[in-house]
Protein backbone atom coordinates (compact mmCIF):
# COMPACT_ATOMS: atom_id res chain seq x y z
CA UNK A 1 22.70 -14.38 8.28
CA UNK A 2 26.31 -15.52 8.15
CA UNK A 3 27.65 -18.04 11.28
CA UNK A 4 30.46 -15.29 10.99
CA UNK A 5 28.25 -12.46 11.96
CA UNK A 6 27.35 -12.02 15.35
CA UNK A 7 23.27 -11.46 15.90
CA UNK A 8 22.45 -8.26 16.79
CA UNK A 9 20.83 -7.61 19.88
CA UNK A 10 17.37 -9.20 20.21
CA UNK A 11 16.88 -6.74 23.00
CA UNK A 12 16.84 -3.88 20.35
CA UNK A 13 12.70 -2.97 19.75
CA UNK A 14 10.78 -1.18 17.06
CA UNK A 15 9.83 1.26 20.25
CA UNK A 16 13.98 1.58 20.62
CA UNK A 17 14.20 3.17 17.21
CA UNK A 18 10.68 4.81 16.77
CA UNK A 19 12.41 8.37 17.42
CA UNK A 20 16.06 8.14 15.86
CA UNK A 21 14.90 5.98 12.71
CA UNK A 22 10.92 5.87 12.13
CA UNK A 23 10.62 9.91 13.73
CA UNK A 24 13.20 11.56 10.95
CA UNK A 25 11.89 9.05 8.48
CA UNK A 26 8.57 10.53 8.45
CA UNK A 27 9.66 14.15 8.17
CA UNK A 28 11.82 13.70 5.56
CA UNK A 29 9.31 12.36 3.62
CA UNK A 30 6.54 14.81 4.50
CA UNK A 31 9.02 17.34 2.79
CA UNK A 32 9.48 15.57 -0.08
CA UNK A 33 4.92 14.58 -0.30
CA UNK A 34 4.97 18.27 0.20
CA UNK A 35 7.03 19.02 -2.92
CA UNK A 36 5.81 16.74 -5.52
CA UNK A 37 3.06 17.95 -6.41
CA UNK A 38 4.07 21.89 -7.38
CA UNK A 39 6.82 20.46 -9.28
CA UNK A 40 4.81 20.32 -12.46
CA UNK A 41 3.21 23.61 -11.40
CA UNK A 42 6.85 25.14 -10.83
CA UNK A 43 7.80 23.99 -14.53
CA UNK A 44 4.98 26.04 -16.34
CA UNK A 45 4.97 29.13 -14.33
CA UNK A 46 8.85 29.27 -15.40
CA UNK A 47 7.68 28.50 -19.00
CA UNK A 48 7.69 24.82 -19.64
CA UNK A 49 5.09 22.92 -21.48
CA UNK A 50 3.12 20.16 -19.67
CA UNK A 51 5.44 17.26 -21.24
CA UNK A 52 8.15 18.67 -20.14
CA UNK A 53 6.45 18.70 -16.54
CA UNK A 54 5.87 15.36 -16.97
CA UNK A 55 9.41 14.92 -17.72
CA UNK A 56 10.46 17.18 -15.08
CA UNK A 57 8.33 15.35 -12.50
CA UNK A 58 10.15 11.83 -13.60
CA UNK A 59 13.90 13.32 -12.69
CA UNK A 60 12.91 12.24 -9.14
CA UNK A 61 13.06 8.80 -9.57
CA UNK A 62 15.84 9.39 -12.48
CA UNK A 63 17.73 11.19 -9.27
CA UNK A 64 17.19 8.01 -7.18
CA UNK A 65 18.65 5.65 -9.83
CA UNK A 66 21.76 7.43 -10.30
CA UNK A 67 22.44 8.08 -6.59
CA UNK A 68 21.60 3.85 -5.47
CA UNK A 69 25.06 2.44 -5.89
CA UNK A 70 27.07 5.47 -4.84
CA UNK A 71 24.70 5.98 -1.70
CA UNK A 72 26.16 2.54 -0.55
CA UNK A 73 29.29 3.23 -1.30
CA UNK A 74 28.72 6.39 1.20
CA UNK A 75 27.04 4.56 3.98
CA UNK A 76 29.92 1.54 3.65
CA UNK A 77 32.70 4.72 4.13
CA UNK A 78 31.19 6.91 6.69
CA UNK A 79 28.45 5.00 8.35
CA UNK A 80 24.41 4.67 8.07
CA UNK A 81 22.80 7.49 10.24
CA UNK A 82 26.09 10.01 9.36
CA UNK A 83 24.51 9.21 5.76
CA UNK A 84 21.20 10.03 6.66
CA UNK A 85 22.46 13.22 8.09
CA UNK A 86 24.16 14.03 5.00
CA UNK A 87 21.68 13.31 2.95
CA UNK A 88 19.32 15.65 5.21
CA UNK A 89 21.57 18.26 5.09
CA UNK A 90 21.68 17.97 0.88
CA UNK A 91 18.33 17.64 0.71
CA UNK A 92 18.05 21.23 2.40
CA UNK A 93 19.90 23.21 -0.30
CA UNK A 94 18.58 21.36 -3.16
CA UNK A 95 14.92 22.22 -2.21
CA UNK A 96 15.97 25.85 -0.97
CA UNK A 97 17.50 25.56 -4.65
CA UNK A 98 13.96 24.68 -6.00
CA UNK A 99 11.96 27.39 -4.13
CA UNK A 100 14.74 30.06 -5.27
CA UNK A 101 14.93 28.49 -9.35
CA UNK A 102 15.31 31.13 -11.48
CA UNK A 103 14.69 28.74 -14.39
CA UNK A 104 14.29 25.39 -15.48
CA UNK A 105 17.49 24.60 -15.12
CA UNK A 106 17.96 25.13 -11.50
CA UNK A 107 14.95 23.07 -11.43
CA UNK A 108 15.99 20.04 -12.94
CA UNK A 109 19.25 19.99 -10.91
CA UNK A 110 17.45 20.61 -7.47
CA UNK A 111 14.74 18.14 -8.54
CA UNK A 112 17.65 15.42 -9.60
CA UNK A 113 19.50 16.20 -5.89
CA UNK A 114 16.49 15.78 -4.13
CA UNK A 115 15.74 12.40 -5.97
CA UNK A 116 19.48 11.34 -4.98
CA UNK A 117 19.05 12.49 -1.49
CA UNK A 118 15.69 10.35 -0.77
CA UNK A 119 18.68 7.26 -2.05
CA UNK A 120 21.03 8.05 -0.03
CA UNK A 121 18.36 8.10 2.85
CA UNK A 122 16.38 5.23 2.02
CA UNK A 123 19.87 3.13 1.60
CA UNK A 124 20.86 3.92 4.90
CA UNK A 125 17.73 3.51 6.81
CA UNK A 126 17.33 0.20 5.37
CA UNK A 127 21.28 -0.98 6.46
CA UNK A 128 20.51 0.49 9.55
CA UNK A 129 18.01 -1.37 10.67
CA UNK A 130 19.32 -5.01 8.48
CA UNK A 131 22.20 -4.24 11.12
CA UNK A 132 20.54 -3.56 14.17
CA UNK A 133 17.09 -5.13 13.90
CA UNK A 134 17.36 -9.41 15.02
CA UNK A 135 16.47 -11.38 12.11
CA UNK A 136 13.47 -12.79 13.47
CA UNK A 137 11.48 -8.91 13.32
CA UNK A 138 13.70 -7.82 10.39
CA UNK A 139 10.52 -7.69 8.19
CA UNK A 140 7.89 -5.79 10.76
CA UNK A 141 11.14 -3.26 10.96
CA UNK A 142 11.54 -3.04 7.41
CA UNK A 143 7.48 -3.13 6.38
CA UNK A 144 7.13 -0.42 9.47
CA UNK A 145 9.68 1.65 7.46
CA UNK A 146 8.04 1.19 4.18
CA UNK A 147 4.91 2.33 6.36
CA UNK A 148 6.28 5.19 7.85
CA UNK A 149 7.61 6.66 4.51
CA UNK A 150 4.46 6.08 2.55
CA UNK A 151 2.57 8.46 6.01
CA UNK A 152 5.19 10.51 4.97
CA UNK A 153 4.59 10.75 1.25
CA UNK A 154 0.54 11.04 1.90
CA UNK A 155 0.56 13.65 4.39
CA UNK A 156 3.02 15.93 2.68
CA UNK A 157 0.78 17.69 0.05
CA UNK A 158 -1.97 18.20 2.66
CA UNK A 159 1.42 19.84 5.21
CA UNK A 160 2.18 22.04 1.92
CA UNK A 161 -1.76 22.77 0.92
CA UNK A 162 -1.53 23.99 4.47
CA UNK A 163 1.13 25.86 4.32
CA UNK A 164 0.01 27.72 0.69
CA UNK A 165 -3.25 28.03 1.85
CA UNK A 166 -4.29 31.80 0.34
CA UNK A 167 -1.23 31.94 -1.61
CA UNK A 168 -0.59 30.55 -5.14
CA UNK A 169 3.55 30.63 -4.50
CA UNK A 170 4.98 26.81 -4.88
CA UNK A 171 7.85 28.00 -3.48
CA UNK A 172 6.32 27.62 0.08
CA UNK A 173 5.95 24.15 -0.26
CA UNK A 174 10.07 23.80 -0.89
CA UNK A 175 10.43 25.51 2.18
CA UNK A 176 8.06 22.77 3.90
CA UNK A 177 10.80 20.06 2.56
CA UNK A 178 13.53 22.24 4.04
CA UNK A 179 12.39 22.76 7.68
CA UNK A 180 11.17 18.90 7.61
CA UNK A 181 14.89 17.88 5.84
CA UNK A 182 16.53 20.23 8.64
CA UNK A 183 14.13 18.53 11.72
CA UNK A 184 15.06 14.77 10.75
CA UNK A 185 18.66 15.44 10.59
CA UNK A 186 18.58 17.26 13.80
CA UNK A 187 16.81 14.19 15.52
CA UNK A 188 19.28 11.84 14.20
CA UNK A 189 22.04 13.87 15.39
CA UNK A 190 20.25 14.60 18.85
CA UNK A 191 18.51 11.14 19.78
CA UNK A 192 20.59 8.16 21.40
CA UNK A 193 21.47 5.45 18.90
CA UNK A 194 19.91 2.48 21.09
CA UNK A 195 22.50 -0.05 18.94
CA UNK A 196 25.82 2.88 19.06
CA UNK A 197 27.72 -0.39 20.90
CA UNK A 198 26.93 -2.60 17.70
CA UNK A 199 29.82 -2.52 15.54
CA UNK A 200 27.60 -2.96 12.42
CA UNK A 201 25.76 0.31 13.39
CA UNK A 202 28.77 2.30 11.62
CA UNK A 203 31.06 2.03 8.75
CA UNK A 204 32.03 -1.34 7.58
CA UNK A 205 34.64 -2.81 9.70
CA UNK A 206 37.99 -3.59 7.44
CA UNK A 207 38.46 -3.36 3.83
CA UNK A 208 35.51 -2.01 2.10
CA UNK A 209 34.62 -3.78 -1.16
CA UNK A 210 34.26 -2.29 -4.32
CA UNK A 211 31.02 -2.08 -5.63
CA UNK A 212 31.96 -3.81 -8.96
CA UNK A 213 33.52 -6.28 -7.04
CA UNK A 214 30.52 -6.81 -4.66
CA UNK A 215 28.49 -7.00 -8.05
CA UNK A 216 30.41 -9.91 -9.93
CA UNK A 217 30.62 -11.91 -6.39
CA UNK A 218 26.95 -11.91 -6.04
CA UNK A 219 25.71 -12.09 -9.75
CA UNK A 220 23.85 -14.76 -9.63
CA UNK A 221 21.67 -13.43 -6.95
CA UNK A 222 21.42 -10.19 -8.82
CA UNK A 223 20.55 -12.36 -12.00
CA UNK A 224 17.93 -13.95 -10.42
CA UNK A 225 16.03 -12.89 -7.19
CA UNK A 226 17.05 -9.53 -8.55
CA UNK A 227 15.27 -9.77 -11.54
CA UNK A 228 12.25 -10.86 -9.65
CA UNK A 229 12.90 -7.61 -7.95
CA UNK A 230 12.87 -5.85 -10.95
CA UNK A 231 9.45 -7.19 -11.77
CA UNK A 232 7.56 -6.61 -8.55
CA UNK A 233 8.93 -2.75 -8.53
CA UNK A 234 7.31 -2.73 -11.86
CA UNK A 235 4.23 -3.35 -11.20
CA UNK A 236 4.11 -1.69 -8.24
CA UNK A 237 4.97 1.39 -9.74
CA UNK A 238 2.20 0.90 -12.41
CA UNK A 239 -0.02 0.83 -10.09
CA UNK A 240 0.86 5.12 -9.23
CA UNK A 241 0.37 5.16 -13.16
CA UNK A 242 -2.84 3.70 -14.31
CA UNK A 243 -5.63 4.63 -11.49
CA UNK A 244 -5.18 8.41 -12.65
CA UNK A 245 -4.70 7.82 -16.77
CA UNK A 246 -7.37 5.53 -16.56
CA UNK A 247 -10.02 7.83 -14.61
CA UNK A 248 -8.75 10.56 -16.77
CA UNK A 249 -9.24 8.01 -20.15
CA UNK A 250 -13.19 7.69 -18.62
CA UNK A 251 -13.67 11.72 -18.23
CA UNK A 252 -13.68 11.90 -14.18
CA UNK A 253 -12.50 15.49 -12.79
CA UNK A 254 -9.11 15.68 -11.42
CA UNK A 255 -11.08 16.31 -7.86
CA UNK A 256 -12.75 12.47 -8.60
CA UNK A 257 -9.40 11.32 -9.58
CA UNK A 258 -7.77 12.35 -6.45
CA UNK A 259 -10.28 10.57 -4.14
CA UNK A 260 -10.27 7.37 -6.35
CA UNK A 261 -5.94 6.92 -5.56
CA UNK A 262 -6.64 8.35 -1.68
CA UNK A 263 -8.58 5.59 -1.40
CA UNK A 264 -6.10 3.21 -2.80
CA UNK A 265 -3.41 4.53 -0.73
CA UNK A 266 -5.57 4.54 2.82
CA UNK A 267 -6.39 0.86 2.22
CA UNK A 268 -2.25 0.30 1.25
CA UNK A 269 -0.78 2.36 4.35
CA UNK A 270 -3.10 0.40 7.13
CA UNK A 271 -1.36 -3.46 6.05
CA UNK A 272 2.38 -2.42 6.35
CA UNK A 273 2.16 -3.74 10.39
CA UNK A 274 0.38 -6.80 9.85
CA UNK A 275 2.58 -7.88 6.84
CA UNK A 276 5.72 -7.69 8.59
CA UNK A 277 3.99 -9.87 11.12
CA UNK A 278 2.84 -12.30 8.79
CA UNK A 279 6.96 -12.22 7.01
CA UNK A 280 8.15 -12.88 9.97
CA UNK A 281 6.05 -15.84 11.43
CA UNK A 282 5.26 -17.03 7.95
CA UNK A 283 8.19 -16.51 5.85
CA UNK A 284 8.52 -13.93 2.30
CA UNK A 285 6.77 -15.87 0.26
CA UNK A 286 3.42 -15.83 2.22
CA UNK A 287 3.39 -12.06 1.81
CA UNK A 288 5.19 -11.74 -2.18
CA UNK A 289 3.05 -14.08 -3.73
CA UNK A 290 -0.18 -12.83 -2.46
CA UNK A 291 0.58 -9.40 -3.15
CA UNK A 292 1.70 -9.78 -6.63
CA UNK A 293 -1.70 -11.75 -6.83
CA UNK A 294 -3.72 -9.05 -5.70
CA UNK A 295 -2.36 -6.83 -7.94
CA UNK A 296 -2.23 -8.57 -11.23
CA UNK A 297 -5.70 -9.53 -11.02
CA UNK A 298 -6.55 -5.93 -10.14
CA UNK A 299 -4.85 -4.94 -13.38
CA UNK A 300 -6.31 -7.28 -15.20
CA UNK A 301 -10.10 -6.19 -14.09
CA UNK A 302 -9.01 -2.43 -14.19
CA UNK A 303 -9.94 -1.64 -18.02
CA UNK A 304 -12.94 -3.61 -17.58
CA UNK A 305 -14.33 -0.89 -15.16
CA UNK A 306 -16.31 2.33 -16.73
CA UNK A 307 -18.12 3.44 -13.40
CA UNK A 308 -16.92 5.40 -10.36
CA UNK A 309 -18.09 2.63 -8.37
CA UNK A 310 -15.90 -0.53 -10.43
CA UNK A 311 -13.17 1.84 -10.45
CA UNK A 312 -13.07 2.64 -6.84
CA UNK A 313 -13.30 -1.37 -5.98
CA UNK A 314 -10.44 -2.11 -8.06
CA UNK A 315 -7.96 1.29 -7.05
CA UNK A 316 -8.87 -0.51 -3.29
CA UNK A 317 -8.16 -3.88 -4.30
CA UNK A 318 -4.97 -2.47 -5.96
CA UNK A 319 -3.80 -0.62 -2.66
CA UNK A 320 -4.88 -4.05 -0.56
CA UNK A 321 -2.17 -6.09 -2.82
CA UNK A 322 0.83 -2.85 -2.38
CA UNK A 323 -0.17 -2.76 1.32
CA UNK A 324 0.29 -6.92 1.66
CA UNK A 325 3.51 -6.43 0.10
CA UNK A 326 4.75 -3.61 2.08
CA UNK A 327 8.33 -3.97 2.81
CA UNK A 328 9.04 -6.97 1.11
CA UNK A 329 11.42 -5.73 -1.32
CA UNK A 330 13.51 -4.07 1.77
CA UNK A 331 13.55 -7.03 3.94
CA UNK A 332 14.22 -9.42 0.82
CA UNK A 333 17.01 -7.68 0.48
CA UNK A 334 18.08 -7.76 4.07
CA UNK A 335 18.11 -11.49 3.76
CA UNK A 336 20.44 -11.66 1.29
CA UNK A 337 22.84 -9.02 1.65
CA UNK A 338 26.17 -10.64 2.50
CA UNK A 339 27.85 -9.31 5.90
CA UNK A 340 31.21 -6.88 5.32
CA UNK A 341 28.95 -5.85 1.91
CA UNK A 342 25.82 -5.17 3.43
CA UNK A 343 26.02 -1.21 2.43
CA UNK A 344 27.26 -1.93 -1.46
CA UNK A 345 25.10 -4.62 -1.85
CA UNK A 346 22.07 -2.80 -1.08
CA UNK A 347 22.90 0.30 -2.82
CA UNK A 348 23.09 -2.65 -6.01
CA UNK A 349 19.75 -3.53 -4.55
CA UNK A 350 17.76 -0.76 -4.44
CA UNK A 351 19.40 -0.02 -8.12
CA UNK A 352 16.92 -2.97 -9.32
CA UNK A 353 13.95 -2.04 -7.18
CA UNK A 354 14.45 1.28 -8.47
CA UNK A 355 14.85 0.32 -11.90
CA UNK A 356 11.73 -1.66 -12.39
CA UNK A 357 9.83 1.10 -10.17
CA UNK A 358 10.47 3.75 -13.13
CA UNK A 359 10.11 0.99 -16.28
CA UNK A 360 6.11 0.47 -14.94
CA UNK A 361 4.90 3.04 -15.65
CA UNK A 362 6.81 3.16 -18.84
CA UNK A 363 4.98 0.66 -20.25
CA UNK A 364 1.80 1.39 -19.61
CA UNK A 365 2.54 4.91 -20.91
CA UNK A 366 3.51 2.77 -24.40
CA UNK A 367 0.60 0.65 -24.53
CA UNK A 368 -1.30 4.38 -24.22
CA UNK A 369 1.51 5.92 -27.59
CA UNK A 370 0.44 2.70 -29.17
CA UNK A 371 -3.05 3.71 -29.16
CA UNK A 372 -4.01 1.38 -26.29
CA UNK A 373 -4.50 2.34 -23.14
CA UNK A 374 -6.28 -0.95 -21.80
CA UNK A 375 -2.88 -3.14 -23.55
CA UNK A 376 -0.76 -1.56 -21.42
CA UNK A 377 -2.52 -1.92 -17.97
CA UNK A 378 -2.97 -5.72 -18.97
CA UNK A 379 0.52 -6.22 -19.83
CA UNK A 380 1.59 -5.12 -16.02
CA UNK A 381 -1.54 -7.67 -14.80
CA UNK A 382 0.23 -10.81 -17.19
CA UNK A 383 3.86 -9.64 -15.89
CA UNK A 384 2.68 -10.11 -12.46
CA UNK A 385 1.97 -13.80 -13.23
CA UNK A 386 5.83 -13.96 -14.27
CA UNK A 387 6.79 -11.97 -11.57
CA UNK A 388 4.96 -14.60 -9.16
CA UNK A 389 6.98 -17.68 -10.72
CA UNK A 390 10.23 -15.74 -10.48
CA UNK A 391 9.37 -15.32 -6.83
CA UNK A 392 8.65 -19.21 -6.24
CA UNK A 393 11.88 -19.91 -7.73
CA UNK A 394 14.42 -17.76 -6.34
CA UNK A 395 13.38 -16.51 -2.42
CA UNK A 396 15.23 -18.07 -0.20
CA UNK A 397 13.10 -20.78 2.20
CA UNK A 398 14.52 -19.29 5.58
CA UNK A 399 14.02 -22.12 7.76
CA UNK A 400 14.43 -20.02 10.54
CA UNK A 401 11.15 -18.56 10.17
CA UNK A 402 8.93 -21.38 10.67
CA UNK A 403 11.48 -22.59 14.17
CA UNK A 404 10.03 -22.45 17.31
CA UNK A 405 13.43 -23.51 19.30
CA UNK A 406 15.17 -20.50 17.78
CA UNK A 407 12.33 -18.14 18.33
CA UNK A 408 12.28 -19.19 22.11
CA UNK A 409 16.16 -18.76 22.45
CA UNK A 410 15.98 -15.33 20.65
CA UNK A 411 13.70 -14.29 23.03
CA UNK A 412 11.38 -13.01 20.24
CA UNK A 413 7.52 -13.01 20.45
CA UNK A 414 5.44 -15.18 18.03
């Protein structure tokens, strides 16, 4: 944090902002869980093949790559939570779009706006709370949000199987994402903003940087801890890729399949707490080297499995090293984003983490064209090894971590 820019309160709690940040967080994403998974169905029962579900399915996180940079260009204009209401109120005609598509068309576009809207959301949660949140429990906010979202994201297609239980309609599931888009922008508009007398709560104060010009000024942080960010969103995101190609490559049943990655993601959505914690007291590096660990070991042992039983172990041991890591990538980028900037430099931010979250998967889908499966798994397990010297070199030692004076005059527990 800059000696220019005044601490925010410590006085502001995780319990302050459980109902206008953590509450709408979680219902926004239980509409968008809900809605994932009948994409692919919605695609074929309007005539498209499976690839082009598959493709279909991947303009989500195309969506969210396009939308980064201009969703901090939004929140720098008007403000975080007016963003997140916008983004709400977006989200609600693009998935009223997708349960109404006529055709394919109207299905890419609603499944692109959707993908932008969870941007502009995610952007502005995570400014929010880098504004209002005292450095010393930035990362249990940040890993709690990362939490939160991923609650989100697992209960949705159980809210949705709910929802289209006796029916075989998708479109019921949209309208899950549009009551749950509609009820978190409603509680951002109705609850208190505990930090509305923080001046970095709302639109930038003064000039507003361009985000080109935010870009060049901070280069050499993009060039460097950014490309480290690149790397741990990659294999990250592999991780969502090769427990289900690689139980389908051994001949499990979809119904196998699904319990192998529930497992993974239990085990990854009880750490997100505990790793903040450990951020915090600690510093980053005692949660992003560990995690990247985890992982790339994981990924190494993973084509070495042929049983349920090896396979389970690892898909755990893969969720244990995402779950150590939880909000790392958010509260890294807290850290570094400059004051007067924070908003454009996070959009820029989340454009890496973004970035390498989509090229993951990519490559172990190529190692799979290439006519090897097993190549491309162990290619994400060697890139975490990279990935874990990029991180040695380039996050910042923040002394303040590891200072008991300053903790005592914050006034922030151990």
């Amino acid at each position: 944090m800059s000696a220019h820019e005044p601490a925010p309160s410590p006085s502001i709690s995780l319990r302050a902002l459980l109902p206008g940040v953590y509450l709408p967080t979680l219902l926004f994403e239980i509409g968008v869980g809900a809605m994932m998974p009948m994409i692919a169905v919605s695609t074929t029962s309007l005539g498209g093949s499976l690839s082009t579900a598959a493709l279909m399915v991947s303009l989500l996180a195309v969506g969210k790559i396009l939308a980064d940079v201009p969703a901090g260009a939004l929140a720098a204009k008007v403000g975080d939570r007016p963003a997140m209401v916008a983004a709400s109120g977006l989200a609600v005609l693009a998935l009223a779009g997708l349960a109404l598509a006529p055709n394919l068309a109207t299905l890419a576009v609603g499944v692109l706006l959707v993908g932008a809207c969870e941007a502009v959301y995610g952007l502005a949660r995570q400014s929010y709370l880098t504004a209002v949140i005292h450095p010393l429990r930035r990362a249990r906010a940040l890993s709690t949000l990362g939490g939160v979202a991923r609650i989100g994201l697992f209960l949705g297609p159980f809210v949705g199987a709910l929802v289209m239980a006796g029916s075989e309609e998708p479109s019921r599931s949209y309208w899950v994402g549009v009551v749950t888009s509609l009820a978190a922008a409603a509680v951002v508009v109705g609850v208190r903003d505990p930090a509305k007398n923080l001046a970095h709560a709302g639109p930038s104060a003064g000039a507003r940087p361009a985000v080109l010009a935010v870009l060049r000024e901070h280069r050499r942080v993009f060039l460097t801890l950014g490309v480290a960010v690149l790397g741990v969103s990659a294999v990250r995101g592999a991780r969502n890729t090769v427990l289900p190609v690689w139980t389908e490559s051994l001949g499990f049943d979809p119904s196998t399949t699904s319990l192998v990655f529930g497992l993974s993601g239990a085990i990854d959505m009880l750490l997100f707490y505990p790793a903040g914690k450990v951020m915090d007291r600690f510093g980053r590096l005692w949660v992003a080297i560990p995690s990247m660990a985890v992982m790339g070991v994981a990924m190494l042992v993973l084509p070495l499995t042929s049983t349920l039983v090896g396979v389970s172990v690892v898909a755990m041991v893969l969720g244990l090293g995402n779950g150590i890591g939880s909000g790392i990538l958010m509260t890294l980028g807290a850290d570094t984003a400059p004051p007067g900037q924070r908003a454009q430099f996070l959009g820029i931010w989340r454009l890496f983490a973004d970035t390498g979250g989509a090229a993951g998967p990519l490559v172990v889908s190529a190692g799979a064209a290439l006519g090897s499966l097993a190549a491309g798994i162990v290619a994400m397990g060697v890139l975490s090894a990279g990935v874990i010297g990029a991180l040695g070199r380039w996050v910042p030692r923040w002394s303040v971590h590891a200072n008991a004076r300053t903790r005592r005059e914050a006034g922030v527990e151990r």
